[in-house]
PDB file of N, CA and C in Angstrom:
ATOM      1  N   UNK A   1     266.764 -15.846  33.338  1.00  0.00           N
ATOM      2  CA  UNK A   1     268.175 -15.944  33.626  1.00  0.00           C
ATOM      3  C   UNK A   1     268.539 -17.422  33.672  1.00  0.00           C
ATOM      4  N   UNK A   2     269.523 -17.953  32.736  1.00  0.00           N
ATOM      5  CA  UNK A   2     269.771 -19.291  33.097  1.00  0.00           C
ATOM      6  C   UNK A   2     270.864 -19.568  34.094  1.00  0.00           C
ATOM      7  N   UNK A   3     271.412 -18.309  34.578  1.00  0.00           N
ATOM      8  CA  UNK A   3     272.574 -18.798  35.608  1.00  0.00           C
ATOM      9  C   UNK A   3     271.330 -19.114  36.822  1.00  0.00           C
ATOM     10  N   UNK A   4     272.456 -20.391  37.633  1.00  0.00           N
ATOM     11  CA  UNK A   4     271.695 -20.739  39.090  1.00  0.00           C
ATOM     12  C   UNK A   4     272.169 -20.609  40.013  1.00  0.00           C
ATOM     13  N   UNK A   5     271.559 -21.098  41.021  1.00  0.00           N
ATOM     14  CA  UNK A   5     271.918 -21.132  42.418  1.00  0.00           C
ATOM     15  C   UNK A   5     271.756 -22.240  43.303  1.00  0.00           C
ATOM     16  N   UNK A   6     272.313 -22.604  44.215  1.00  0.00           N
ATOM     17  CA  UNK A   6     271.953 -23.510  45.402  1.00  0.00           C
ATOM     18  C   UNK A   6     272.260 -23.362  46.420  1.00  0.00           C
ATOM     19  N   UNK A   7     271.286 -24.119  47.772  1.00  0.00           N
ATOM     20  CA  UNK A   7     271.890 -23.880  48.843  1.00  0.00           C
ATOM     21  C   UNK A   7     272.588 -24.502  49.155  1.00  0.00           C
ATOM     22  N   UNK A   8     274.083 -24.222  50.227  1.00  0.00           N
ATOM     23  CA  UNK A   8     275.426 -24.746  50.678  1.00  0.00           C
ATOM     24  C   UNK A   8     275.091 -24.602  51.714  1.00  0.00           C
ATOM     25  N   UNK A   9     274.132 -24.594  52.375  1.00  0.00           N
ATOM     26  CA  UNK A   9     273.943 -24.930  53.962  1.00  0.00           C
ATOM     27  C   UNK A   9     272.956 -25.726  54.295  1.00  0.00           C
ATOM     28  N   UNK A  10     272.611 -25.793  55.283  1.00  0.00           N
ATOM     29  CA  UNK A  10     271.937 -27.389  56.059  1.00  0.00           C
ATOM     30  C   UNK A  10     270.244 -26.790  56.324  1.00  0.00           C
ATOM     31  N   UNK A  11     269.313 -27.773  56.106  1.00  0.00           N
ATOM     32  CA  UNK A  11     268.215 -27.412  56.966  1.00  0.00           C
ATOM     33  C   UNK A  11     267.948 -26.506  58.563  1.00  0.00           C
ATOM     34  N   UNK A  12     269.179 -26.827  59.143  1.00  0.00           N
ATOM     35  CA  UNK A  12     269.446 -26.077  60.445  1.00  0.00           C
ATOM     36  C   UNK A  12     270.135 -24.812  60.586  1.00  0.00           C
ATOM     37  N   UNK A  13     270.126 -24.021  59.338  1.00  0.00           N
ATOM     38  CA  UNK A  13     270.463 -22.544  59.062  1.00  0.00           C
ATOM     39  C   UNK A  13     269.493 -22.239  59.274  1.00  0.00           C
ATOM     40  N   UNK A  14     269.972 -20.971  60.407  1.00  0.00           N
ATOM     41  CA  UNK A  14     268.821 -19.817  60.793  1.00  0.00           C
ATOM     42  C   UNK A  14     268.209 -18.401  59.700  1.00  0.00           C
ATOM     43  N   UNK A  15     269.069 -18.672  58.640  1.00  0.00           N
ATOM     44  CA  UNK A  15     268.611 -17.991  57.412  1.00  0.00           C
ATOM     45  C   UNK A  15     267.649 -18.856  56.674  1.00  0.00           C
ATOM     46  N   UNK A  16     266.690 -19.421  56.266  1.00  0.00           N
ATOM     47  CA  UNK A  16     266.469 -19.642  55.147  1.00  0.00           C
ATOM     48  C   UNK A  16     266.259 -18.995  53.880  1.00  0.00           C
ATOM     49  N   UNK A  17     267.061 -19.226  52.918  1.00  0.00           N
ATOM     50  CA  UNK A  17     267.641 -18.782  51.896  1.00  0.00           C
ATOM     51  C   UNK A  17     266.050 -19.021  50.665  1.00  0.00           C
ATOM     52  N   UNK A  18     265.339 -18.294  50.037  1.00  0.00           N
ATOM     53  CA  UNK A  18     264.496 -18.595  49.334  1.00  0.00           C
ATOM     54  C   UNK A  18     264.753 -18.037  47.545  1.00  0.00           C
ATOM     55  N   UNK A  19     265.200 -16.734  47.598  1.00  0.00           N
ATOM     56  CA  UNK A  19     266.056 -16.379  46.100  1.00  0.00           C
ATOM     57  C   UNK A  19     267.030 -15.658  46.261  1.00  0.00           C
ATOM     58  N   UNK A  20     268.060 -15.527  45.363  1.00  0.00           N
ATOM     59  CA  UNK A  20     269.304 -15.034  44.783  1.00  0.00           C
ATOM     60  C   UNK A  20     269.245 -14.464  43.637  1.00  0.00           C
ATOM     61  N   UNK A  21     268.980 -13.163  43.168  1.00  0.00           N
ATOM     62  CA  UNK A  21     269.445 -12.456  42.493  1.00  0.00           C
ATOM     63  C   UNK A  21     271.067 -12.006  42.514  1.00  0.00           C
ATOM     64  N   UNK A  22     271.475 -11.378  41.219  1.00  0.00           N
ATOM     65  CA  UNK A  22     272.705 -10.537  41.085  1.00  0.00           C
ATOM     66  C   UNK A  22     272.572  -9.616  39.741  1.00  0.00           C
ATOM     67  N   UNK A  23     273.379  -8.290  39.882  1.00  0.00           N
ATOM     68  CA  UNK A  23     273.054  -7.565  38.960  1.00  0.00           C
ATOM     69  C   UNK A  23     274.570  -6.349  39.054  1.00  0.00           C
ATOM     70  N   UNK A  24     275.070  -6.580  38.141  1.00  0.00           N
ATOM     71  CA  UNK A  24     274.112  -6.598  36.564  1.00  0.00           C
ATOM     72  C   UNK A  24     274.162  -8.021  36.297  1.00  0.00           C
ATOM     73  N   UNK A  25     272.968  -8.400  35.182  1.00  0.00           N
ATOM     74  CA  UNK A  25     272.936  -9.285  34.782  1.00  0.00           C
ATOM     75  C   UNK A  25     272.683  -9.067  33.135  1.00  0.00           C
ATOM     76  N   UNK A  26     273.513  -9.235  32.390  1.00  0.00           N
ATOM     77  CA  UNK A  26     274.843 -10.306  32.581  1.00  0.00           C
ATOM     78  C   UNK A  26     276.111  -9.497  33.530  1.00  0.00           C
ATOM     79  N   UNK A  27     276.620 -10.394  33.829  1.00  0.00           N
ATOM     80  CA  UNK A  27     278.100  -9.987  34.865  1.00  0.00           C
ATOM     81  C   UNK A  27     278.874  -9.134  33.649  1.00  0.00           C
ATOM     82  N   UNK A  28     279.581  -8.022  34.581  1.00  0.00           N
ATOM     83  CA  UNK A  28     280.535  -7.575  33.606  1.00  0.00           C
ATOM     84  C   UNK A  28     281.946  -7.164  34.072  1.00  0.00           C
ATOM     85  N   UNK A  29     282.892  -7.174  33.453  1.00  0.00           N
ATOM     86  CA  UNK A  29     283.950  -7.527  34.091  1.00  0.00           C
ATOM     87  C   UNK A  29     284.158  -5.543  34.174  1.00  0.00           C
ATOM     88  N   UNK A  30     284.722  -5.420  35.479  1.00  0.00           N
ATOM     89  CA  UNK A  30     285.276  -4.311  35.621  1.00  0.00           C
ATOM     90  C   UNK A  30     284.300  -3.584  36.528  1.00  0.00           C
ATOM     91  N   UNK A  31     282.891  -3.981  36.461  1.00  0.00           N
ATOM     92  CA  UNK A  31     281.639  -3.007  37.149  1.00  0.00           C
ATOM     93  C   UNK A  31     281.589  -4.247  38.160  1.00  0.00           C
ATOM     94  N   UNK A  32     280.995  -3.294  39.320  1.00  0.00           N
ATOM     95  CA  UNK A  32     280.345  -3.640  40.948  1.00  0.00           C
ATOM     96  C   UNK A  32     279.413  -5.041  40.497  1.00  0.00           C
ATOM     97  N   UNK A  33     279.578  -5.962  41.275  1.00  0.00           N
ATOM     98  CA  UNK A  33     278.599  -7.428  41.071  1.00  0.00           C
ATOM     99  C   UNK A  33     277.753  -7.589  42.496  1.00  0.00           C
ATOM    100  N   UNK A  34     276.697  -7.406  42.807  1.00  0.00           N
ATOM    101  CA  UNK A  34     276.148  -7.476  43.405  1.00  0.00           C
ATOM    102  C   UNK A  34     274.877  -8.817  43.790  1.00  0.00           C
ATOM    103  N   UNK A  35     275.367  -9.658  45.029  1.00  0.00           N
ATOM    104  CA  UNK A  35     274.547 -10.650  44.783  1.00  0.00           C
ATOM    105  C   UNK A  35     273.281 -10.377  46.275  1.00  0.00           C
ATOM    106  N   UNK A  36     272.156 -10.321  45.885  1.00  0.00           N
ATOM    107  CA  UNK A  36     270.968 -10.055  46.856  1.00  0.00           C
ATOM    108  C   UNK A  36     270.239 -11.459  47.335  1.00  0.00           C
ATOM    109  N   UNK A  37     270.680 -11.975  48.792  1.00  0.00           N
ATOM    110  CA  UNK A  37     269.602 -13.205  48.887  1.00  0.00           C
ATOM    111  C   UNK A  37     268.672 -12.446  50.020  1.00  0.00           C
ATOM    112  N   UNK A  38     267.530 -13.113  49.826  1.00  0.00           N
ATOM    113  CA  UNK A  38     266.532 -13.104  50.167  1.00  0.00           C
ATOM    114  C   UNK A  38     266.005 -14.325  51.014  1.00  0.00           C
ATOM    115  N   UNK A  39     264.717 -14.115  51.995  1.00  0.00           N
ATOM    116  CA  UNK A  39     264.683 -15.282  52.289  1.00  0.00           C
ATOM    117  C   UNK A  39     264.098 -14.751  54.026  1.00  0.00           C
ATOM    118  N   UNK A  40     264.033 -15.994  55.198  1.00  0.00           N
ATOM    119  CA  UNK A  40     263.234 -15.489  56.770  1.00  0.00           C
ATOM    120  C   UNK A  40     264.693 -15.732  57.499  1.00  0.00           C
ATOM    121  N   UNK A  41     264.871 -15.242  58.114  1.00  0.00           N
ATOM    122  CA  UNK A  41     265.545 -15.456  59.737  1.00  0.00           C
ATOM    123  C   UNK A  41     264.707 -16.377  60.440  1.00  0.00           C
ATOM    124  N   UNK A  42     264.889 -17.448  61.423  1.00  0.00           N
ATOM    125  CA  UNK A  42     264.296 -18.377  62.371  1.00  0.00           C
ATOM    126  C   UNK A  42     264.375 -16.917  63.572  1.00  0.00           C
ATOM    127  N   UNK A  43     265.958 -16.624  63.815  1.00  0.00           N
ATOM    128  CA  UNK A  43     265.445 -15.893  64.971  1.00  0.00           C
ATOM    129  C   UNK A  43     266.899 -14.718  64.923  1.00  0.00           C
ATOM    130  N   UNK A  44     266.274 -13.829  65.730  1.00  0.00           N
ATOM    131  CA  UNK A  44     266.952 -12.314  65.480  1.00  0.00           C
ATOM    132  C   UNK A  44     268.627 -12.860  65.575  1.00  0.00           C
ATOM    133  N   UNK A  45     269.445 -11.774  64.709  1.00  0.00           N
ATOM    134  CA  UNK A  45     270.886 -11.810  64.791  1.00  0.00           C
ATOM    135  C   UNK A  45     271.278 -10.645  65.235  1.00  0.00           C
ATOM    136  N   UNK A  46     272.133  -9.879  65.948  1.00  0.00           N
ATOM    137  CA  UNK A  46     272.523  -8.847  66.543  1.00  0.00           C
ATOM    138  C   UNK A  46     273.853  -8.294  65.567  1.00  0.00           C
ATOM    139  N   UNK A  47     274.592  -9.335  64.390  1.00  0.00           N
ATOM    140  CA  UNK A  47     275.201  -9.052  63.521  1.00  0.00           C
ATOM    141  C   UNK A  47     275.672 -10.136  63.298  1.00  0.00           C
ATOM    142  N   UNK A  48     277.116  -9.861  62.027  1.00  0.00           N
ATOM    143  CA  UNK A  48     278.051 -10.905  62.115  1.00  0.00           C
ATOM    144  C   UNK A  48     278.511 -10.288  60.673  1.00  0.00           C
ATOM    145  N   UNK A  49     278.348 -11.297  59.484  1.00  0.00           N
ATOM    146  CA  UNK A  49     279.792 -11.237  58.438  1.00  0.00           C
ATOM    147  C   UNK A  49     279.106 -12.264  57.595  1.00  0.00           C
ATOM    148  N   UNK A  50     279.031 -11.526  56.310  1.00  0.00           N
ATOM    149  CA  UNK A  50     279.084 -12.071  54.892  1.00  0.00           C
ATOM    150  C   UNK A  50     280.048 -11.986  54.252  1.00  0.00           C
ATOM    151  N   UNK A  51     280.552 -13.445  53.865  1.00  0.00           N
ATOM    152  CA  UNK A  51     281.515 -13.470  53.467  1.00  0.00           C
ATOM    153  C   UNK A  51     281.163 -14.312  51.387  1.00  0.00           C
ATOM    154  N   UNK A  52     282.669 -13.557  50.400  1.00  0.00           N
ATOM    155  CA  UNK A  52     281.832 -13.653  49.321  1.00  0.00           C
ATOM    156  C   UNK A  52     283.147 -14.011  48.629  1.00  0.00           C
ATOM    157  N   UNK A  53     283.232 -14.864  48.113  1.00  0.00           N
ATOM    158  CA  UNK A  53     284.263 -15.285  47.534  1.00  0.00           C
ATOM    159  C   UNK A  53     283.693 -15.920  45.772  1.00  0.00           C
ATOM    160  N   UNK A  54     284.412 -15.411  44.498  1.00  0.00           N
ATOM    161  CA  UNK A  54     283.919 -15.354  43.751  1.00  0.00           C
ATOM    162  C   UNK A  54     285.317 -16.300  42.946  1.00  0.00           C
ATOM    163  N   UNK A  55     285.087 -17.246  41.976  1.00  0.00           N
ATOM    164  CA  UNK A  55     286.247 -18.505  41.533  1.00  0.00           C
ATOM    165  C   UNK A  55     285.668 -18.716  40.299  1.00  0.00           C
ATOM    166  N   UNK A  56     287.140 -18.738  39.353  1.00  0.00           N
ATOM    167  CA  UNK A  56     287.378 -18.926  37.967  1.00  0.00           C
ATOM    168  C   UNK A  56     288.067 -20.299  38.170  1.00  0.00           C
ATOM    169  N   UNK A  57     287.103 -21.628  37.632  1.00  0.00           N
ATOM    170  CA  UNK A  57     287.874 -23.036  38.638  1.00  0.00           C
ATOM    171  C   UNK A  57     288.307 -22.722  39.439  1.00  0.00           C
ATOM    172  N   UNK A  58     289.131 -23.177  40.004  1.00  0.00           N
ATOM    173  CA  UNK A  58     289.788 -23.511  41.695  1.00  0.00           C
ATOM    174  C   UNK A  58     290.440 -22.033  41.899  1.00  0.00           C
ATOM    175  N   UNK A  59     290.357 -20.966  40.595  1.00  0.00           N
ATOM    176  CA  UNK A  59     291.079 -19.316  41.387  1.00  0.00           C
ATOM    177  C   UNK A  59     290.444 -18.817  41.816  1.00  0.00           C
ATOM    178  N   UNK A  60     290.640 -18.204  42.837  1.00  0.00           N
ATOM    179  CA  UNK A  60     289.980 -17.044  43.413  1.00  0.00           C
ATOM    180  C   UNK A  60     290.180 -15.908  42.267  1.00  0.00           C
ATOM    181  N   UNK A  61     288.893 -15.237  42.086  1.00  0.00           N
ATOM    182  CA  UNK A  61     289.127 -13.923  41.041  1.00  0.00           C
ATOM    183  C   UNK A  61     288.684 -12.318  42.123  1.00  0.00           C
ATOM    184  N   UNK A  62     287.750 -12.898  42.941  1.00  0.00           N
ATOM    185  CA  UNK A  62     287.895 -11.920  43.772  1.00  0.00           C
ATOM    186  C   UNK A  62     287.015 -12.207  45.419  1.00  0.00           C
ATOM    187  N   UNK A  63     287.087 -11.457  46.779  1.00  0.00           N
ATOM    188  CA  UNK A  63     286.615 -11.675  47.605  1.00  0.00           C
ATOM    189  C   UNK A  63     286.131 -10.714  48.536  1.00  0.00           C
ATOM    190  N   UNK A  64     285.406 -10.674  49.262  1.00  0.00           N
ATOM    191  CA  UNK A  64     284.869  -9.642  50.052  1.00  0.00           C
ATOM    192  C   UNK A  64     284.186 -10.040  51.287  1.00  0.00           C
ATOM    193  N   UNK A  65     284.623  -9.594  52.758  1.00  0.00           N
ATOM    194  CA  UNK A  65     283.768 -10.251  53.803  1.00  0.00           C
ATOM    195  C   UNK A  65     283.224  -8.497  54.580  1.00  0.00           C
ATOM    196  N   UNK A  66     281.952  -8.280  54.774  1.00  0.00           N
ATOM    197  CA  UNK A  66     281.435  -7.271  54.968  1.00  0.00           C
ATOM    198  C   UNK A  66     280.116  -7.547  56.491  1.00  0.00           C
ATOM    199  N   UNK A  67     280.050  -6.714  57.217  1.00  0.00           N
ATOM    200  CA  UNK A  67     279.439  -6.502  58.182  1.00  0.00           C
ATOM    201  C   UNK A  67     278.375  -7.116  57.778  1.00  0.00           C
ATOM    202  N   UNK A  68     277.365  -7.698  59.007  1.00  0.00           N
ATOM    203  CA  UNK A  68     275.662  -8.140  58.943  1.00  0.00           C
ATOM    204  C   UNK A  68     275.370  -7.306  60.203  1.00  0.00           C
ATOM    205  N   UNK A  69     274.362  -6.798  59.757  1.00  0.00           N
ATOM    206  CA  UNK A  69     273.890  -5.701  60.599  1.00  0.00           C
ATOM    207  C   UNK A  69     272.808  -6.451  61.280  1.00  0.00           C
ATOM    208  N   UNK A  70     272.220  -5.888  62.389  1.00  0.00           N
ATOM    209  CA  UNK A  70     271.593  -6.620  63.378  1.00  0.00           C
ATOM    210  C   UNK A  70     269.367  -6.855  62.844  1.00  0.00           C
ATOM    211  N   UNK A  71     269.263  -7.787  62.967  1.00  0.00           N
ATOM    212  CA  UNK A  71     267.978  -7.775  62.729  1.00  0.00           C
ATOM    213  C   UNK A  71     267.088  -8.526  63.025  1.00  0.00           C
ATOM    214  N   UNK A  72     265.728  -8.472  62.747  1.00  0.00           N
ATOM    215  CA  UNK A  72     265.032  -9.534  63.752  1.00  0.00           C
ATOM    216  C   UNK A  72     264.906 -10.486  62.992  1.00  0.00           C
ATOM    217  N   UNK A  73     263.821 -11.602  63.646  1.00  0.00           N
ATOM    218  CA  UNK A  73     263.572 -12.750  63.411  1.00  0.00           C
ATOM    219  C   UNK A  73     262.232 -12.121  62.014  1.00  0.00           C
ATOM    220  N   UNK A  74     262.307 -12.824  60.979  1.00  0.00           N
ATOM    221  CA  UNK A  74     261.037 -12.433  59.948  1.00  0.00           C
ATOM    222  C   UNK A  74     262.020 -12.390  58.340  1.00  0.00           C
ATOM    223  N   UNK A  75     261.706 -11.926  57.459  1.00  0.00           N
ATOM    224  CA  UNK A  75     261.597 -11.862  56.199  1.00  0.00           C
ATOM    225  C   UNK A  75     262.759 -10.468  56.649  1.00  0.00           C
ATOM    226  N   UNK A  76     263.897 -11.312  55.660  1.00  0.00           N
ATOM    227  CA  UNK A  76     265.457 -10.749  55.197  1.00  0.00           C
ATOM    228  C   UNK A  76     265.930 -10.680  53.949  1.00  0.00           C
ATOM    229  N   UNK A  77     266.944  -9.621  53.814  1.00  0.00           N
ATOM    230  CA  UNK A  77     267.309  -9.326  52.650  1.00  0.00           C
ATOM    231  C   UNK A  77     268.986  -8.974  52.713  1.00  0.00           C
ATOM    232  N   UNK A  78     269.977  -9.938  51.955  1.00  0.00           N
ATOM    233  CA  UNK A  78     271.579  -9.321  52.888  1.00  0.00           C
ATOM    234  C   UNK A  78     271.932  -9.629  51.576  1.00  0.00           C
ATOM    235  N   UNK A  79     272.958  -8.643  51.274  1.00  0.00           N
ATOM    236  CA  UNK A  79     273.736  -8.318  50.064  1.00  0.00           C
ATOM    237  C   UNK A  79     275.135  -8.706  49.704  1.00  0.00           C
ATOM    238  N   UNK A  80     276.162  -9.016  49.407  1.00  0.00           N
ATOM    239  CA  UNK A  80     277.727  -9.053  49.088  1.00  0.00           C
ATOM    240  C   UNK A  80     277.876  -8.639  47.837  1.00  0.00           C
ATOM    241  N   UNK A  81     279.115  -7.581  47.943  1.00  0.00           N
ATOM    242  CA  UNK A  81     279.604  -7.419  46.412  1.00  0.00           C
ATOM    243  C   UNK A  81     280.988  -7.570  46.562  1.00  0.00           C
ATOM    244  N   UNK A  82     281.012  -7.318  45.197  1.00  0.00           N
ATOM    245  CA  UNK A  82     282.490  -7.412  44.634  1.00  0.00           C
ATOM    246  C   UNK A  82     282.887  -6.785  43.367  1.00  0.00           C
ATOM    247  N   UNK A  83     284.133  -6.895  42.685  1.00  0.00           N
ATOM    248  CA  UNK A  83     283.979  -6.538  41.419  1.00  0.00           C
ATOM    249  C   UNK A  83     285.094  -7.205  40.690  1.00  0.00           C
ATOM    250  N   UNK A  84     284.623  -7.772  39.591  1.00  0.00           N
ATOM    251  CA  UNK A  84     285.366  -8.947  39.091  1.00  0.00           C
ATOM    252  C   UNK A  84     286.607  -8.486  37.893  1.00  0.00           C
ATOM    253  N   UNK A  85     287.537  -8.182  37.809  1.00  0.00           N
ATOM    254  CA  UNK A  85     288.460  -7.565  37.303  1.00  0.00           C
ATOM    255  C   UNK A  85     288.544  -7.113  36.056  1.00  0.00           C
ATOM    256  N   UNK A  86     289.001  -6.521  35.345  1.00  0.00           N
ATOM    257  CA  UNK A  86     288.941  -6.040  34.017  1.00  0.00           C
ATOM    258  C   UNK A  86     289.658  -7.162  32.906  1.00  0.00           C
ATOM    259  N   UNK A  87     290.948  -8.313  33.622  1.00  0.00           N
ATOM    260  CA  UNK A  87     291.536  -8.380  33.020  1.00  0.00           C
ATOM    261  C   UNK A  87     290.899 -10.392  33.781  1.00  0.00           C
ATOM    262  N   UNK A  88     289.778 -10.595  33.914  1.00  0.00           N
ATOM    263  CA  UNK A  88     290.034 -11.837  34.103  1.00  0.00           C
ATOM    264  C   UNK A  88     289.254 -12.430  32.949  1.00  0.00           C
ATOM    265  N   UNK A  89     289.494 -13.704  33.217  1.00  0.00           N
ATOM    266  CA  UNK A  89     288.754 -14.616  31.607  1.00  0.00           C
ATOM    267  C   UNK A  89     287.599 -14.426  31.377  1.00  0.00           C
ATOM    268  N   UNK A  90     286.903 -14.926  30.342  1.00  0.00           N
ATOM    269  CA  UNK A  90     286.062 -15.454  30.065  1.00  0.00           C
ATOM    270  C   UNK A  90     285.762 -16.184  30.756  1.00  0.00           C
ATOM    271  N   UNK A  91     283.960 -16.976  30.679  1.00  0.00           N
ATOM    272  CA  UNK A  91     283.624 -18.249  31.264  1.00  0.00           C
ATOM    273  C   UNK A  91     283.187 -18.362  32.431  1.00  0.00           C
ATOM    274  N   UNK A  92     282.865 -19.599  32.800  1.00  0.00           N
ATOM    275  CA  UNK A  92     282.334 -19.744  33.562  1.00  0.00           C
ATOM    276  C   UNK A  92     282.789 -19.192  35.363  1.00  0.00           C
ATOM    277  N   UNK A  93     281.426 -19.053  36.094  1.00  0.00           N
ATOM    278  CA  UNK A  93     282.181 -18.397  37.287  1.00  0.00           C
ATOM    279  C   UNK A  93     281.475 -19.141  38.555  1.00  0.00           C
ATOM    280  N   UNK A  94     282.026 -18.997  39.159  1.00  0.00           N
ATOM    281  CA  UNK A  94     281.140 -19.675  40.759  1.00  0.00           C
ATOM    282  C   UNK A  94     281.159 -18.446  41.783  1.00  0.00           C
ATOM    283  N   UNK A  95     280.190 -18.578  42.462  1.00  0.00           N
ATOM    284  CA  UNK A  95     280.309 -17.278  43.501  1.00  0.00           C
ATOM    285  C   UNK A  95     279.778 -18.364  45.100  1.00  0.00           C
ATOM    286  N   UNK A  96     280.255 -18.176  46.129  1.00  0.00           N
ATOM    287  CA  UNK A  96     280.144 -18.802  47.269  1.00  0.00           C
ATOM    288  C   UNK A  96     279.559 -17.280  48.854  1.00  0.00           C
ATOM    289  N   UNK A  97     278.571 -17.226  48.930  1.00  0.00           N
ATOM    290  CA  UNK A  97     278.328 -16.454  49.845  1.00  0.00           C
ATOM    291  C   UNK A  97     278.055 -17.371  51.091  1.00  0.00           C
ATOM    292  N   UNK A  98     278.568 -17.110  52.493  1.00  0.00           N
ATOM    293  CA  UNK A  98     278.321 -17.529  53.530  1.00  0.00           C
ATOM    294  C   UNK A  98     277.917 -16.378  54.712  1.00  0.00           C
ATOM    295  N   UNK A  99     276.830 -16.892  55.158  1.00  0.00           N
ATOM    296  CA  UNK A  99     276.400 -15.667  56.529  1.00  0.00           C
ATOM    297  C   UNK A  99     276.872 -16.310  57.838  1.00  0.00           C
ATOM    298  N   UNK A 100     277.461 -15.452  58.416  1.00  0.00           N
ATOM    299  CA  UNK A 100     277.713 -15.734  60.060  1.00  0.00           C
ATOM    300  C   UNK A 100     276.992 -14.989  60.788  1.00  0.00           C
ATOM    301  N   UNK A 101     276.265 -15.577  61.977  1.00  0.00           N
ATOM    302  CA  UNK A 101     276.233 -14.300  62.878  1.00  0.00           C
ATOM    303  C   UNK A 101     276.893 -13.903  63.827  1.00  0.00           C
ATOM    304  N   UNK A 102     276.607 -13.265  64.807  1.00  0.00           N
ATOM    305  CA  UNK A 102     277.480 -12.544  65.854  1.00  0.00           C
ATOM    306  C   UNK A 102     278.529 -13.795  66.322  1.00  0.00           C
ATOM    307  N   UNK A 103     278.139 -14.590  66.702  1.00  0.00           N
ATOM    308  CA  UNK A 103     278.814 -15.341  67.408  1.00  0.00           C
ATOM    309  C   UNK A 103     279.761 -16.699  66.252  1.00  0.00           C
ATOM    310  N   UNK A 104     279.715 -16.405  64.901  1.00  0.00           N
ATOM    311  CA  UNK A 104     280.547 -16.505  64.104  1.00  0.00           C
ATOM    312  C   UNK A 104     280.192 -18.400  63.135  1.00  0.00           C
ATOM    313  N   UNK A 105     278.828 -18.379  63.934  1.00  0.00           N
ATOM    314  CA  UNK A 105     278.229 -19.524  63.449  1.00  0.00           C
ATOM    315  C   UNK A 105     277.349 -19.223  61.728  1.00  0.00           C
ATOM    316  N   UNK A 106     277.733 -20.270  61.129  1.00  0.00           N
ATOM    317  CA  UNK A 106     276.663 -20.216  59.900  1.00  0.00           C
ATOM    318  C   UNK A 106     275.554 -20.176  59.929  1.00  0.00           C
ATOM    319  N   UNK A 107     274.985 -18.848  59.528  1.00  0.00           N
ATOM    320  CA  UNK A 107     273.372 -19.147  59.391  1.00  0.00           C
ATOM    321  C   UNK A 107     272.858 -19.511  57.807  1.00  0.00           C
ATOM    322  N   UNK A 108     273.698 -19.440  56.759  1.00  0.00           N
ATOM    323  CA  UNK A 108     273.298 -19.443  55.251  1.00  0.00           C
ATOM    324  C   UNK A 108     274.529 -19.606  54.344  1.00  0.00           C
ATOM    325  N   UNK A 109     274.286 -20.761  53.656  1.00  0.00           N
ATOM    326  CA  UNK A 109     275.551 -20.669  52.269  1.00  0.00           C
ATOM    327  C   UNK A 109     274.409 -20.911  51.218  1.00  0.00           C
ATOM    328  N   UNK A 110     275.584 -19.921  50.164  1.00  0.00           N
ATOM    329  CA  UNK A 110     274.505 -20.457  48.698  1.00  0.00           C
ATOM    330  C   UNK A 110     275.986 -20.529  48.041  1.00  0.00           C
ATOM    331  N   UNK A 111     275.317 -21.230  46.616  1.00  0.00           N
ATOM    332  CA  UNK A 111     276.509 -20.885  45.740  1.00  0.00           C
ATOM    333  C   UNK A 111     275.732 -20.548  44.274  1.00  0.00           C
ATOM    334  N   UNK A 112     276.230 -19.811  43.516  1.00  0.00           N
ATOM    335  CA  UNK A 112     275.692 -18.963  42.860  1.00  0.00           C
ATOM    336  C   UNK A 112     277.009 -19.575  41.395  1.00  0.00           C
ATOM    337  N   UNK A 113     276.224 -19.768  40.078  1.00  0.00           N
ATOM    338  CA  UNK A 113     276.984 -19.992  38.712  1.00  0.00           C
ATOM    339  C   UNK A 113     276.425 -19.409  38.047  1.00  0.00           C
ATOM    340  N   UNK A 114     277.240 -18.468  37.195  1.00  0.00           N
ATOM    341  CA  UNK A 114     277.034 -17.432  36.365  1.00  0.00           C
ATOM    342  C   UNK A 114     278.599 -16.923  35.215  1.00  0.00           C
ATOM    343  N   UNK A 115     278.138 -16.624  34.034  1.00  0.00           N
ATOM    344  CA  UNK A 115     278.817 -16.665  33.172  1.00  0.00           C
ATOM    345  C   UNK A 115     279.409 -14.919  32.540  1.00  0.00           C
ATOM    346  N   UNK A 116     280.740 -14.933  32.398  1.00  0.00           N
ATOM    347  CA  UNK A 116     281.095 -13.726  31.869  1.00  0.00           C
ATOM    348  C   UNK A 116     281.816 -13.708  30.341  1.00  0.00           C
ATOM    349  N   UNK A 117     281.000 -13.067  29.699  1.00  0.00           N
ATOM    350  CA  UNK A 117     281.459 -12.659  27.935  1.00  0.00           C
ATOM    351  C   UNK A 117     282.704 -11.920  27.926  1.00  0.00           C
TER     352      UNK A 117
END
């Protein structure tokens, strides 16, 4: 896959973020986009909010902020989707996922570039 990823958060995220998948791959406009990071918790979260905001340059093309369910400290797996419209462009895309937990602090940003035909 040549689309990438990086992390948008600090050494002092209680997620560490290790891979990012999404699928389908390639992106397709109109079907469910699903992005999977992976990666440890430092220490248990009781919940919070992934939030997923997906940009055609500076537009928003689509967004989604969805529950984090509670879990321990160890080897994690948290999901965001979306679905990117039938009628948006071509080209290039950026995707921005951020984790909060309960108490509404960042534990993880990535940002994710990936391309739609």
């Amino acid at each position: 896959m040549s689309d990438v990823w990086q992390n948008a958060g600090t050494a002092d995220d209680d997620f560490a973020v290790d891979r990012v998948t999404f699928s389908p791959d390639p992106v397709a406009k109109g079907e469910a986009l699903t992005f999977t990071l992976t990666g440890a918790l430092k220490k248990a979260v009781t919940g919070g909010t992934v939030e997923l905001r997906v940009k055609y340059g500076i537009i928003t093309v689509a967004k989604d902020a969805t529950a984090l369910g509670a879990a321990a400290a160890g080897p994690c797996t948290v999901q965001a989707a979306c679905t990117i419209g039938t009628d948006s462009p071509s080209g290039a895309y950026t995707a921005q996922v951020n984790i909060l937990d309960q108490d509404g602090k960042e534990i993880a940003a990535v940002y994710v570039s990936f391309r739609i035909s």
